[in-house]
Every structure is written in C-alpha cells, then in structure tokens.
PDB file of N, CA and C in Angstrom:
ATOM      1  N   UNK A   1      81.465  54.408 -65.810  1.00  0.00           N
ATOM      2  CA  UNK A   1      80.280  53.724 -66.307  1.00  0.00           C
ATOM      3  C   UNK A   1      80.054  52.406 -65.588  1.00  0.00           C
ATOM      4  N   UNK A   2      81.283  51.348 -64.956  1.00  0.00           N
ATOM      5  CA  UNK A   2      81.044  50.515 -64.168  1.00  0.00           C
ATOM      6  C   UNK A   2      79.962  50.417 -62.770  1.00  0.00           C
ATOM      7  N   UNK A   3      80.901  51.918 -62.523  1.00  0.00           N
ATOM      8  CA  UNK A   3      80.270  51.925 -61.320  1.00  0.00           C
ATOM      9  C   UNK A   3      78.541  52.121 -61.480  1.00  0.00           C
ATOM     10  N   UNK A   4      77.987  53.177 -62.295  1.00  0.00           N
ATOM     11  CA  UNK A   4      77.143  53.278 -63.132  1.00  0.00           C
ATOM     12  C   UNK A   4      75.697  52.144 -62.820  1.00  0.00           C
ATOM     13  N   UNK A   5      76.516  51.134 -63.722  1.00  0.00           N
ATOM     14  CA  UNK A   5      75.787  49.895 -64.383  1.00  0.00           C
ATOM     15  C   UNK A   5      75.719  49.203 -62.821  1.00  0.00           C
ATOM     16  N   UNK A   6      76.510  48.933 -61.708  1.00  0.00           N
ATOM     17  CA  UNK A   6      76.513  48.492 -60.706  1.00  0.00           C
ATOM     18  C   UNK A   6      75.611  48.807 -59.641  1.00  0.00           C
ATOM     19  N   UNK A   7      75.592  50.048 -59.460  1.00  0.00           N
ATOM     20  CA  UNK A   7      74.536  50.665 -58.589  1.00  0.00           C
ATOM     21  C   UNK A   7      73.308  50.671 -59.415  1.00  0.00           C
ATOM     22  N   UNK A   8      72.858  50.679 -60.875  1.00  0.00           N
ATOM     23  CA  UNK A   8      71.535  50.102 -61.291  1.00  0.00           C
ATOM     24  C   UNK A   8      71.330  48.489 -61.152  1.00  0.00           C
ATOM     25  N   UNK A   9      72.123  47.884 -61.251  1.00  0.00           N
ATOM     26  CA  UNK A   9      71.849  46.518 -60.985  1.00  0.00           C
ATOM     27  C   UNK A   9      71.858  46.339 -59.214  1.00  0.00           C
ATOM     28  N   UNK A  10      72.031  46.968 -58.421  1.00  0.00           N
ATOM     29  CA  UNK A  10      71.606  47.291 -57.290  1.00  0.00           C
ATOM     30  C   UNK A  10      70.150  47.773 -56.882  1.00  0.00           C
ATOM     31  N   UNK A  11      70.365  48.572 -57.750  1.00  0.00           N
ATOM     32  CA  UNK A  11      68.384  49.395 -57.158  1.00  0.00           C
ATOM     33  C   UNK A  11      67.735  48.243 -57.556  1.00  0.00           C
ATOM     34  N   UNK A  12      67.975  47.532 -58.939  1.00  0.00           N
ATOM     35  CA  UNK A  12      67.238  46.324 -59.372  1.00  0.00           C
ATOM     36  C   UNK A  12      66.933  45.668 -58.341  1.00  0.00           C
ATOM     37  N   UNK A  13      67.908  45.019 -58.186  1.00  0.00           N
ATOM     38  CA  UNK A  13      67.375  43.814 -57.292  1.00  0.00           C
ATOM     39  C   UNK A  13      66.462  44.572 -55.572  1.00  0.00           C
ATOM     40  N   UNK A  14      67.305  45.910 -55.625  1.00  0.00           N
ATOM     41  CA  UNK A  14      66.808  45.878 -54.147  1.00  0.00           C
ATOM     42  C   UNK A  14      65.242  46.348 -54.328  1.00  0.00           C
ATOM     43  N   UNK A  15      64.738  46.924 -55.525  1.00  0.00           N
ATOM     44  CA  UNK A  15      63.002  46.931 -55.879  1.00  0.00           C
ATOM     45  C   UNK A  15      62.751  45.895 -55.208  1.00  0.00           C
ATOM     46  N   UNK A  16      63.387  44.546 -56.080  1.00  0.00           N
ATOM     47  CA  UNK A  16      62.885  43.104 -56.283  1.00  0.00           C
ATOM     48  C   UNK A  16      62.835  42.515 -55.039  1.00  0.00           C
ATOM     49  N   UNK A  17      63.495  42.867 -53.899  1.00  0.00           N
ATOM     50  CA  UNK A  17      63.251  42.292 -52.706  1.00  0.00           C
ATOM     51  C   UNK A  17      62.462  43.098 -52.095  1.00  0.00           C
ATOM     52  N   UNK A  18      61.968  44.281 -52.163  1.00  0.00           N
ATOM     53  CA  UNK A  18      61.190  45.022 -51.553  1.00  0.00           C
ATOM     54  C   UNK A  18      59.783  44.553 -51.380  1.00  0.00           C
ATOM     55  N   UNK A  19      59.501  44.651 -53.271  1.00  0.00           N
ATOM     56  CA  UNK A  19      58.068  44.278 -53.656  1.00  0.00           C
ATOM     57  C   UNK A  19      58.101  42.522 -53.573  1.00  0.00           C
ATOM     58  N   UNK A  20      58.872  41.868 -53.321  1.00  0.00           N
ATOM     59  CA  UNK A  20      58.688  40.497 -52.477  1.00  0.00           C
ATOM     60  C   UNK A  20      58.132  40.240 -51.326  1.00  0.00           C
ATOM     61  N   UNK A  21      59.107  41.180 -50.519  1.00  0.00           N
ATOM     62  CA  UNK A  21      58.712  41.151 -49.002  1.00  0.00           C
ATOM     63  C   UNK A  21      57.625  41.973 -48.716  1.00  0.00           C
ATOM     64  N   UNK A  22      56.828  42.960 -49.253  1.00  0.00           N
ATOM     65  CA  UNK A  22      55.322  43.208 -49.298  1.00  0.00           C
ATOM     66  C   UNK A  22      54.151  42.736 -49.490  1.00  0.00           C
ATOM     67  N   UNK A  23      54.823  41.414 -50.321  1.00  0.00           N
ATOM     68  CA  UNK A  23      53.779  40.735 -50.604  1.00  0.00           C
ATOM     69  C   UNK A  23      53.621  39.261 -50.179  1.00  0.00           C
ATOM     70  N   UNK A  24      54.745  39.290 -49.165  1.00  0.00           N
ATOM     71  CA  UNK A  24      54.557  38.331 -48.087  1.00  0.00           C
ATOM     72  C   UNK A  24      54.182  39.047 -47.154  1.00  0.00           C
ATOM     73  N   UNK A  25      54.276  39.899 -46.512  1.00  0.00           N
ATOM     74  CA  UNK A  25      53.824  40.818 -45.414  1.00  0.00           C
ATOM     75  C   UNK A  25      51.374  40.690 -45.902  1.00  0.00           C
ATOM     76  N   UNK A  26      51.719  41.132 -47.000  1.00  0.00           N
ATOM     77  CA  UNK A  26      50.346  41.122 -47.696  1.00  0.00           C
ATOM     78  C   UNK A  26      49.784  39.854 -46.847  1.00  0.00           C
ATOM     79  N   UNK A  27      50.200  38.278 -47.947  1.00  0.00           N
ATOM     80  CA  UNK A  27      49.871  37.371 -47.439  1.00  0.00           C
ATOM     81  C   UNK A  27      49.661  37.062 -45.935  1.00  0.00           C
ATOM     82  N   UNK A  28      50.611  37.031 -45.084  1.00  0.00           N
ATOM     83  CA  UNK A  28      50.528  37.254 -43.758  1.00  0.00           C
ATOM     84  C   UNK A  28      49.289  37.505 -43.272  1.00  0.00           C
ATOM     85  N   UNK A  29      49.327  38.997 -43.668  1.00  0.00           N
ATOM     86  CA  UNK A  29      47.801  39.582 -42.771  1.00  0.00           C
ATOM     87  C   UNK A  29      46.654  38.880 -43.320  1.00  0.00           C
ATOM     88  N   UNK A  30      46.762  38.550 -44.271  1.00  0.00           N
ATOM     89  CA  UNK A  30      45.195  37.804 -44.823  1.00  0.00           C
ATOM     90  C   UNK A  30      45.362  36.818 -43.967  1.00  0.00           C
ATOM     91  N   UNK A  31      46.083  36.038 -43.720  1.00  0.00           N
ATOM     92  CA  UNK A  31      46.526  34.273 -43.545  1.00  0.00           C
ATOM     93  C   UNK A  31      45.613  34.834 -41.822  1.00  0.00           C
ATOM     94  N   UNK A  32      46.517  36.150 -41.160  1.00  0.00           N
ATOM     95  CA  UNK A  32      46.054  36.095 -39.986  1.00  0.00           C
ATOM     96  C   UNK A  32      44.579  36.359 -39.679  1.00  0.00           C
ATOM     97  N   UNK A  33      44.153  37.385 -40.775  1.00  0.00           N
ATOM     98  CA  UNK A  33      42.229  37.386 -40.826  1.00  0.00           C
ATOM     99  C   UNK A  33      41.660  36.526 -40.741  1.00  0.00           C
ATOM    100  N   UNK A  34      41.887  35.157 -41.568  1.00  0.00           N
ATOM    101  CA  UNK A  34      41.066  33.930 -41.734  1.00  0.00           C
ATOM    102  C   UNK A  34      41.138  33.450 -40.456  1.00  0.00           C
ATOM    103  N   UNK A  35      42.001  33.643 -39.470  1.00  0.00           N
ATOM    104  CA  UNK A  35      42.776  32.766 -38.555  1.00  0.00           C
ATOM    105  C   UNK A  35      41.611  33.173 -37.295  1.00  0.00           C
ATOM    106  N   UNK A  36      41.485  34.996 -37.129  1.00  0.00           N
ATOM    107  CA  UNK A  36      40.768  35.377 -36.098  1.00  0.00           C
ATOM    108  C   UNK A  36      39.459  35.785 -36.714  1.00  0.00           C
ATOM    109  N   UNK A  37      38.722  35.093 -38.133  1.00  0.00           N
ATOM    110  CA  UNK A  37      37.389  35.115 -38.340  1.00  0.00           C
ATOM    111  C   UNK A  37      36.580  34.402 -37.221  1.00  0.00           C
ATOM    112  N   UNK A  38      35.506  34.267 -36.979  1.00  0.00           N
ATOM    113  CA  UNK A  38      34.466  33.620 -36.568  1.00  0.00           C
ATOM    114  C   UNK A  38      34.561  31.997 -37.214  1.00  0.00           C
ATOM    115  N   UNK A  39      34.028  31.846 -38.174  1.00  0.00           N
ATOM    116  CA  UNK A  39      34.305  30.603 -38.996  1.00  0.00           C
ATOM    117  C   UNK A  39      35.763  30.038 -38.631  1.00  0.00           C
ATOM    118  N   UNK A  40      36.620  30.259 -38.574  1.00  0.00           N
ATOM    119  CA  UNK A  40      38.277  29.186 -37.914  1.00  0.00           C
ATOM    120  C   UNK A  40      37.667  29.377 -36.281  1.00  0.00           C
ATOM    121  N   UNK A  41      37.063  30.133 -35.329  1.00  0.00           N
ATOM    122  CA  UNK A  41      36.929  30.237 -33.998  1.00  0.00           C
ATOM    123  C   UNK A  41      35.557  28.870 -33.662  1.00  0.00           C
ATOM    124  N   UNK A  42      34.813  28.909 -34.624  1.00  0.00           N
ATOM    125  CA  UNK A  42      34.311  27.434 -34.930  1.00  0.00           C
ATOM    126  C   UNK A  42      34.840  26.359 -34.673  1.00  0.00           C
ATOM    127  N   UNK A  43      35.780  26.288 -35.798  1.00  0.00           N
ATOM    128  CA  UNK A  43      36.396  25.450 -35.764  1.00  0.00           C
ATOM    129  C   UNK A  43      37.432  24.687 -34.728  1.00  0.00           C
ATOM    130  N   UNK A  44      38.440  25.469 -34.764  1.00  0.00           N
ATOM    131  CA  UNK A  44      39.276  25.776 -33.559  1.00  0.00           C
ATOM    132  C   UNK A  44      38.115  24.346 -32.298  1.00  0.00           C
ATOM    133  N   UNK A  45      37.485  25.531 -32.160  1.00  0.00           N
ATOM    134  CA  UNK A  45      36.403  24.910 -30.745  1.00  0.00           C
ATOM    135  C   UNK A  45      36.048  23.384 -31.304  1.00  0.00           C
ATOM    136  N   UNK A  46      35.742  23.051 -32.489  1.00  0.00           N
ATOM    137  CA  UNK A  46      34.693  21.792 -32.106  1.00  0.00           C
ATOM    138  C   UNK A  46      36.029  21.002 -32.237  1.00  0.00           C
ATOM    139  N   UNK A  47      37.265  21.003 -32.903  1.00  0.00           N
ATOM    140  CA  UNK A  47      38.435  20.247 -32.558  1.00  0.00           C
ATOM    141  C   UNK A  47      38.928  19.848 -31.156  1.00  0.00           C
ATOM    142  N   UNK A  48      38.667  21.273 -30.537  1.00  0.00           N
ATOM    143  CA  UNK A  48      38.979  21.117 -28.921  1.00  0.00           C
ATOM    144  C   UNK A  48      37.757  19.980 -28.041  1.00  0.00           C
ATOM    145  N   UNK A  49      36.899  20.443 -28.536  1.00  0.00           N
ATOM    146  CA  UNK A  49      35.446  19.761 -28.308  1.00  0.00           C
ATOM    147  C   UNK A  49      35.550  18.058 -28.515  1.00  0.00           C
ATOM    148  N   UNK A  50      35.933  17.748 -29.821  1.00  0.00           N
ATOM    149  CA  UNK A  50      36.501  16.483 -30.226  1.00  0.00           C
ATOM    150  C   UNK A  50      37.589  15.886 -29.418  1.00  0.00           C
ATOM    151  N   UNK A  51      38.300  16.748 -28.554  1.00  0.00           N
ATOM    152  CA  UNK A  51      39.574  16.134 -28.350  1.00  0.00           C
ATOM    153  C   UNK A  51      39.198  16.037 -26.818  1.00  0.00           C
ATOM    154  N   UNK A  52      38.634  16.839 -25.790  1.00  0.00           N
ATOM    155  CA  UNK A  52      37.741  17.027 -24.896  1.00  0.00           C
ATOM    156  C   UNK A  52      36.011  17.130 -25.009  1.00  0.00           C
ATOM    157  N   UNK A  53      35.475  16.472 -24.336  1.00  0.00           N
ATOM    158  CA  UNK A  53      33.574  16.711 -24.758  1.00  0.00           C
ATOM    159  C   UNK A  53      33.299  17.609 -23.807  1.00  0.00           C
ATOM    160  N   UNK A  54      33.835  18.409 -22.639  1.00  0.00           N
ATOM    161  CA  UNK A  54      33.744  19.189 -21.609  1.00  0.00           C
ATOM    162  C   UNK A  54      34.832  20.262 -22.165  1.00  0.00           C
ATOM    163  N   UNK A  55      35.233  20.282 -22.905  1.00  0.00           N
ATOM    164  CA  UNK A  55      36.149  21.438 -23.503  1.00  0.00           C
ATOM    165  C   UNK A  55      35.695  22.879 -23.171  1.00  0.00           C
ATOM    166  N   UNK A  56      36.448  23.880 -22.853  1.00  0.00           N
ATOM    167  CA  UNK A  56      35.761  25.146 -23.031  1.00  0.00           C
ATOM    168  C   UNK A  56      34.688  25.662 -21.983  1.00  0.00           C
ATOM    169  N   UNK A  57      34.653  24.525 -21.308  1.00  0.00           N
ATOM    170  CA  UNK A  57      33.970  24.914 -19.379  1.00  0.00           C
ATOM    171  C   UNK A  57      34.779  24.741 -18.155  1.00  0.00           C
ATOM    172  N   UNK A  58      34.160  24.474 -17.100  1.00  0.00           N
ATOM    173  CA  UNK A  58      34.664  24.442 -16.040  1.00  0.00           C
ATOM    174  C   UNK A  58      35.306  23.282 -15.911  1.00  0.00           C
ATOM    175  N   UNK A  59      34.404  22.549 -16.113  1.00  0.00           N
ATOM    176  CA  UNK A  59      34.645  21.043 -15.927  1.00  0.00           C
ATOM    177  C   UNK A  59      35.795  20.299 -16.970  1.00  0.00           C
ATOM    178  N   UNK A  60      36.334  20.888 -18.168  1.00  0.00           N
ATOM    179  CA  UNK A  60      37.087  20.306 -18.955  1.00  0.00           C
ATOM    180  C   UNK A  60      38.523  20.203 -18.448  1.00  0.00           C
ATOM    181  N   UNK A  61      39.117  19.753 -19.230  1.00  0.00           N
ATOM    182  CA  UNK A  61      40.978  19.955 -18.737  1.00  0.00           C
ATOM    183  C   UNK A  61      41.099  21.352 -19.707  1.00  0.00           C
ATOM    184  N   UNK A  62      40.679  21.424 -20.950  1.00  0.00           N
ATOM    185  CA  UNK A  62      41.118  22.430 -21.614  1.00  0.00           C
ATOM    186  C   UNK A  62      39.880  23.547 -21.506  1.00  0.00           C
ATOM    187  N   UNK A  63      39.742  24.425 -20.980  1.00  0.00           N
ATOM    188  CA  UNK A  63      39.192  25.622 -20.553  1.00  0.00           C
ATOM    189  C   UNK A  63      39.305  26.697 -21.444  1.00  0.00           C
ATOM    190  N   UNK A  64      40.744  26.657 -21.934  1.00  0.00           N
ATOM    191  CA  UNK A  64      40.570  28.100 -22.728  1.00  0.00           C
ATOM    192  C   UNK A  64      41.774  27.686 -23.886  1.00  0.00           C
ATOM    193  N   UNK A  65      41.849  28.565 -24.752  1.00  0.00           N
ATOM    194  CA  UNK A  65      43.204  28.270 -25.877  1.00  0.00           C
ATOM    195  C   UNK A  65      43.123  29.946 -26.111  1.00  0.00           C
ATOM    196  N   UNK A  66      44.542  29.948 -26.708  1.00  0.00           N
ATOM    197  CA  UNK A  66      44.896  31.082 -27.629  1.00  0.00           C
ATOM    198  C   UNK A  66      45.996  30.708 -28.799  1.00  0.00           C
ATOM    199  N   UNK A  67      45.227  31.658 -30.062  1.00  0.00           N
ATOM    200  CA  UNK A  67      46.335  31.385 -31.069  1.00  0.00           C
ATOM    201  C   UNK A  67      47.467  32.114 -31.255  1.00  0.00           C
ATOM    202  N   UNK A  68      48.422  31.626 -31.596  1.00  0.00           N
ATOM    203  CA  UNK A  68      50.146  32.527 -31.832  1.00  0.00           C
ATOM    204  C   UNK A  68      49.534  32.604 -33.137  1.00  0.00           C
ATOM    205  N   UNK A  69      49.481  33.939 -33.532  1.00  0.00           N
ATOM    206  CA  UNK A  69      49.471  34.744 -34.516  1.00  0.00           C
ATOM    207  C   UNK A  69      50.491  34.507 -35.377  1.00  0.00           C
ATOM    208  N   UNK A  70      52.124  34.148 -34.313  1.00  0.00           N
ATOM    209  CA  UNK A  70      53.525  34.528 -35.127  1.00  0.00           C
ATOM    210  C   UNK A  70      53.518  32.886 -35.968  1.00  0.00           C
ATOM    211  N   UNK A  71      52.648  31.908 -35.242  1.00  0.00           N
ATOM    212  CA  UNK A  71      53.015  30.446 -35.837  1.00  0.00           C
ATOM    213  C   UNK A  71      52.364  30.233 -37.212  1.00  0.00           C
ATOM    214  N   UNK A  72      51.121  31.095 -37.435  1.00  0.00           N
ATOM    215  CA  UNK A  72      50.431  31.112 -39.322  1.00  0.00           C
ATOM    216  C   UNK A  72      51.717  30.863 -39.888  1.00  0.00           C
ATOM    217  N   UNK A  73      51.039  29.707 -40.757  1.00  0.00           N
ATOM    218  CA  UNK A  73      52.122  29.598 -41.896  1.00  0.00           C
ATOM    219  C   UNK A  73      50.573  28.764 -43.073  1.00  0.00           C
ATOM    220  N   UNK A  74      51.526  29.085 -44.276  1.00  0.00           N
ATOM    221  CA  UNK A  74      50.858  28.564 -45.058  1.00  0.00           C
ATOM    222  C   UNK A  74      50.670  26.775 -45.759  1.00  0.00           C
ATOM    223  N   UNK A  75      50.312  26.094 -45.577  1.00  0.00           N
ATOM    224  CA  UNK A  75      50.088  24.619 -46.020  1.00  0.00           C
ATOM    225  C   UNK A  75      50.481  24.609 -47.385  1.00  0.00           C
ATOM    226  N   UNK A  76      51.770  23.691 -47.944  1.00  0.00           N
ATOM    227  CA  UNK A  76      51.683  23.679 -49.114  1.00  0.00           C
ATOM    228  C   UNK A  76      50.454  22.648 -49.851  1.00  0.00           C
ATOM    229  N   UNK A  77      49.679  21.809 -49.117  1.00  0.00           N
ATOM    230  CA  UNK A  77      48.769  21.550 -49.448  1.00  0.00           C
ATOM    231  C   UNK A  77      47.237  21.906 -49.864  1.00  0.00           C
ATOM    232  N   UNK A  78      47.734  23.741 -49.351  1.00  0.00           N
ATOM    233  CA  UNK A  78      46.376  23.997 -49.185  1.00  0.00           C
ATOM    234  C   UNK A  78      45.609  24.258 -47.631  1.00  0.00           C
ATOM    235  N   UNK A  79      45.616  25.955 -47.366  1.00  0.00           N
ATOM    236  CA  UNK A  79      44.953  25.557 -46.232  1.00  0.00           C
ATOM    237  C   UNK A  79      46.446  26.386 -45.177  1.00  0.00           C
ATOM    238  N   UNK A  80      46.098  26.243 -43.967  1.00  0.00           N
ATOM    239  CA  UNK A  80      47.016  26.955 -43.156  1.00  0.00           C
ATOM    240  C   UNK A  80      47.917  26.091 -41.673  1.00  0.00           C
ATOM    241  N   UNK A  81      49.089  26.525 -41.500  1.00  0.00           N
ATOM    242  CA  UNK A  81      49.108  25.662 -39.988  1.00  0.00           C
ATOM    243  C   UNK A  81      49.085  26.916 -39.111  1.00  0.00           C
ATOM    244  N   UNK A  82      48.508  26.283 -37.692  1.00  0.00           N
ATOM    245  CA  UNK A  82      48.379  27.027 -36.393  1.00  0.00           C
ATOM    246  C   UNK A  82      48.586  26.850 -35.528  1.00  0.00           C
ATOM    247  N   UNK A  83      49.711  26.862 -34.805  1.00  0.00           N
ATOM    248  CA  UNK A  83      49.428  27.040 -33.172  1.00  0.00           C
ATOM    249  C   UNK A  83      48.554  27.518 -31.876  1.00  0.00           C
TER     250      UNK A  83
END
C-alpha cells in the first residue's frame, strides 16, 4: 500500500507540473503574437526613429532590427521585455 500511495502522490504532482508548464508555453505564444503584431512593429520603429531620425533608411546608422523571439519575457509591471 506504500508503494501504492507513493506512485499516486507521484502522478499528482507530475499532472501539476504538466498543466503548469502548458500554461506557460500558452502564455509564451500570446506574449510572442503581441510582439510580431503590427501595433508593437509601430512601435518598435518610432523608438528606433526617436533614437535615430534617419532610422530605417539608407542614410541611418540603424537600417534594420530584428526581434529574439527567445528574449519575450513578461514585465512584472505590466507589459513585456524585448530584445
């Protein structure tokens, strides 16, 4: 019966990390949608724009960007960080 009670308190927890890690996986992909919407590709740009006024042409230093997908993380303030 030890053994029993042991291997159910096993499946327990290992549900419990399952349906955890799905629903960070979940989060993730949303976090990364917002990231490659139109509206953040806005954004993104007029920051670059702000930081360069020739941004995003020939003539700028910064010409082009890309985002690391793997760097999304979530802001505990609210909101996301990006690389």
């Amino acid at each position: 019966w030890l053994l029993g009670l042991i291997a159910s308190v096993a499946v327990v927890i290992g549900i419990g990390v399952l349906e955890q890690m799905s629903k960070q996986e979940q989060l993730k992909q949303e976090m990364i949608k917002v990231v490659e919407s139109e509206e953040a590709k806005a954004e993104f740009e007029e920051v670059l724009k702000n930081l360069d006024s020739k941004a995003l042409t020939a003539q700028g230093k910064i010409q082009s960007y890309k985002i690391d997908l793997e760097s999304v993380k979530h802001s505990p303030m609210g909101g996301l960080f990006v690389t």
